[in-house]
C-alpha atoms as a PDB file:
ATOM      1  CA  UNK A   1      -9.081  24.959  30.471  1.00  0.00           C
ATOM      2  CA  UNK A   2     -12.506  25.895  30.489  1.00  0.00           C
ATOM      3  CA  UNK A   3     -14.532  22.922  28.900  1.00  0.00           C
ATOM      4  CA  UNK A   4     -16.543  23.942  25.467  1.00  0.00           C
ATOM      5  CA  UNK A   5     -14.892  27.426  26.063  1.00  0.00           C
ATOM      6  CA  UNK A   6     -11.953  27.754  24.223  1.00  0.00           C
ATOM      7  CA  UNK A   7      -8.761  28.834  24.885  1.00  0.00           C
ATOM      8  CA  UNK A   8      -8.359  30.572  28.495  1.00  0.00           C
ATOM      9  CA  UNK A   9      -5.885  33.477  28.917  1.00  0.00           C
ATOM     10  CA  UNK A  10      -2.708  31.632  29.740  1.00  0.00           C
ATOM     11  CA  UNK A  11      -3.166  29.067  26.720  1.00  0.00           C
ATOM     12  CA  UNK A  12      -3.978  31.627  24.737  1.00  0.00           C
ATOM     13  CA  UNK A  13      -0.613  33.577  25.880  1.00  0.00           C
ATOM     14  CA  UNK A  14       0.758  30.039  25.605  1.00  0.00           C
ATOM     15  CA  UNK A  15      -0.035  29.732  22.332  1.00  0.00           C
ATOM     16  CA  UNK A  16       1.105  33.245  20.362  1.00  0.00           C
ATOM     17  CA  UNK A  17       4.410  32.595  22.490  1.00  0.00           C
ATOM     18  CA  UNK A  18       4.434  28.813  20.357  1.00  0.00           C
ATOM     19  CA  UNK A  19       3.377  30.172  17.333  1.00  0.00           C
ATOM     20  CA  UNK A  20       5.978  33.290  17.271  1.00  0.00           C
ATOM     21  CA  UNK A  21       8.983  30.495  18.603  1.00  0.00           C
ATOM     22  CA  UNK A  22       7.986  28.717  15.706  1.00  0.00           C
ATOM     23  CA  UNK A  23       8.008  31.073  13.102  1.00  0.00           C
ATOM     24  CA  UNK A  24      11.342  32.517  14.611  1.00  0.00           C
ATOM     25  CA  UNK A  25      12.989  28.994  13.670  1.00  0.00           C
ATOM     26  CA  UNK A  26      11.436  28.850  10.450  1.00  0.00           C
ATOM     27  CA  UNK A  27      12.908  31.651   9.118  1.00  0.00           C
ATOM     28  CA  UNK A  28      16.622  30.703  10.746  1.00  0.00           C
ATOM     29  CA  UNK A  29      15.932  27.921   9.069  1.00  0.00           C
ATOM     30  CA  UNK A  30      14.974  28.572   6.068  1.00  0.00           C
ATOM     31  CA  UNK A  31      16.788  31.921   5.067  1.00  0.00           C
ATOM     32  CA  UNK A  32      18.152  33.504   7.935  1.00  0.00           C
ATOM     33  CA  UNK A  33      18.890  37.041   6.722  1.00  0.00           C
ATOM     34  CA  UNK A  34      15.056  37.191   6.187  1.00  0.00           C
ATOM     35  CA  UNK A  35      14.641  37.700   9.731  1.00  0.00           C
ATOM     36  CA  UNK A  36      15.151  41.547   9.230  1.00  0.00           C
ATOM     37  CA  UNK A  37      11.509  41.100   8.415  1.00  0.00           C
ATOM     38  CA  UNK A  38       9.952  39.924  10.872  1.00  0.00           C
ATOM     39  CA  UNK A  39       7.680  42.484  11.705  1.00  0.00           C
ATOM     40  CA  UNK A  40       5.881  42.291   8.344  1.00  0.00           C
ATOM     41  CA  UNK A  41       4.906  38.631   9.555  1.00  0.00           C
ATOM     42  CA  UNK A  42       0.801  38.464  10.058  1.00  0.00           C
ATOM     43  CA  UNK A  43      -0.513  35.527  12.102  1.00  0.00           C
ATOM     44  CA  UNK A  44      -4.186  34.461  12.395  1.00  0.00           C
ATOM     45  CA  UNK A  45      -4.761  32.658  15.807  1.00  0.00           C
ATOM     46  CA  UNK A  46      -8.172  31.424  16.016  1.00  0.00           C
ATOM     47  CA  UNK A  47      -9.231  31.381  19.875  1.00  0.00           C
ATOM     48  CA  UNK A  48     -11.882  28.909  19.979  1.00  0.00           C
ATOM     49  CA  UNK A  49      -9.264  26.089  18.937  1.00  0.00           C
ATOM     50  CA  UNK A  50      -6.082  27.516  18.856  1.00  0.00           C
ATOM     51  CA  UNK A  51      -6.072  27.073  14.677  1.00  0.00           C
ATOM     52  CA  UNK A  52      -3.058  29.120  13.081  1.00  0.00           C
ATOM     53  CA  UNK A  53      -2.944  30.755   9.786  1.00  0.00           C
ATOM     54  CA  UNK A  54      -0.289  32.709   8.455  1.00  0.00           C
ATOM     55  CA  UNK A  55      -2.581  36.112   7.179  1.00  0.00           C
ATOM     56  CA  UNK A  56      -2.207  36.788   3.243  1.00  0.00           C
ATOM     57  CA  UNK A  57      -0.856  40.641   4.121  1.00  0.00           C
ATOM     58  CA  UNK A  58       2.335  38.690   5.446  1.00  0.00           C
ATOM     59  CA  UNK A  59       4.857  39.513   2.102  1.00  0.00           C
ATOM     60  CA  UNK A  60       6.739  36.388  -0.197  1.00  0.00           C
ATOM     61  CA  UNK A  61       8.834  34.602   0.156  1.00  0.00           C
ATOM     62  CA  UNK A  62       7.954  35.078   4.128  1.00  0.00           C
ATOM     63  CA  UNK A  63       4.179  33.549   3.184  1.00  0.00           C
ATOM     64  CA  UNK A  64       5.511  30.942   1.875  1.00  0.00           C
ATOM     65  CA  UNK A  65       8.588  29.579   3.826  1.00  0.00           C
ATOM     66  CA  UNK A  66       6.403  30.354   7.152  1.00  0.00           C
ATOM     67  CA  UNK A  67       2.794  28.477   5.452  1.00  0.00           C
ATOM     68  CA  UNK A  68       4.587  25.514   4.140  1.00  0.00           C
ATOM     69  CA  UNK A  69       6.756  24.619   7.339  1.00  0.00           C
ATOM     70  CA  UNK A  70       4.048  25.699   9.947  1.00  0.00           C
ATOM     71  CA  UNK A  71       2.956  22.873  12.101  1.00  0.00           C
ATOM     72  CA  UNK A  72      -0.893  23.425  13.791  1.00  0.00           C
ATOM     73  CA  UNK A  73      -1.232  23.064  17.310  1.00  0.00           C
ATOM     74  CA  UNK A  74      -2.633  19.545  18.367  1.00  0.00           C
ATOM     75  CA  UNK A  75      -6.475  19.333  19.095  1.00  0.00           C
ATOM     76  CA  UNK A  76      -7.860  19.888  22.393  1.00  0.00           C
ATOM     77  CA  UNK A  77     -10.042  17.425  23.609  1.00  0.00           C
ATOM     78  CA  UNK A  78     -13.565  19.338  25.129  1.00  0.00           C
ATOM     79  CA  UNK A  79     -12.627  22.876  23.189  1.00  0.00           C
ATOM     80  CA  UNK A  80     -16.230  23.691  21.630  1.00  0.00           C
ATOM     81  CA  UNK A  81     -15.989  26.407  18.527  1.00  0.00           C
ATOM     82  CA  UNK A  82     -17.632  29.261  19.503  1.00  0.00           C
ATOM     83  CA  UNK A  83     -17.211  31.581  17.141  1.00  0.00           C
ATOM     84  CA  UNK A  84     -15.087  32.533  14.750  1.00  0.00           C
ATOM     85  CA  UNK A  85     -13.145  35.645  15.736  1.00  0.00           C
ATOM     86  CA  UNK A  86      -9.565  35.699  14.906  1.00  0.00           C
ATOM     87  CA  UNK A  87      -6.473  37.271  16.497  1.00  0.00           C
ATOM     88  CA  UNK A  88      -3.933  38.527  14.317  1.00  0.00           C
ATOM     89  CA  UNK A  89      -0.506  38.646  15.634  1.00  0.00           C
ATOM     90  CA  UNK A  90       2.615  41.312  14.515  1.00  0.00           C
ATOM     91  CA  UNK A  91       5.922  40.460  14.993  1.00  0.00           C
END
C-alpha cells in the first residue's frame, strides 16, 4: 500500500471481490430466492479508505437485508482521505 494514498489497484480489486462475497452470503442467508436479483444490487466503495455503502437505487427488501448485515472493512493504518470519489459496483 501506498502510504496517505489510498487504496492501490490490487486492494482495491481485493476489496469489490470482499464486498460482492459478502453480499452473496447475505442474501443466501437471509432469503435465498432473492438472489435472482442480484444485479439490481448498487454498492458505493469509497477508494480513499475502502468505506462501503450499499447505494439507495439498490431496491427493498435487498437495501435492507444487505445495509443491516454489512460489515465495513477494518481501518487501514497510514490510508490518508483524499478525496471523496466513490465507485459504485453492479452485480
Amino acid at each position: 500500500m501506498k502510504s496517505g494514498k489510498g487504496l492501490d489497484h490490487f486492494q482495491r480489486v481485493e476489496l469489490e471481490y470482499a464486498v460482492r462475497l459478502q453480499v452473496v452470503k447475505i442474501l443466501i442467508g437471509e432469503a435465498e430466492h432473492l438472489m435472482e436479483y442480484l444485479s439490481l444490487v448498487v454498492m458505493q466503495i469509497n477508494p480513499s479508505n475502502g468505506y462501503v455503502l450499499v447505494n439507495e437505487e439498490t431496491p427493498e427488501p435487498l437495501f435492507s437485508k444487505i445495509k443491516n448485515n454489512l460489515v465495513q472493512p477494518k481501518p487501514k493504518k497510514g490510508v490518508k482521505v483524499s478525496s471523496s470519489l466513490q465507485v459504485s459496483l453492479n452485480f
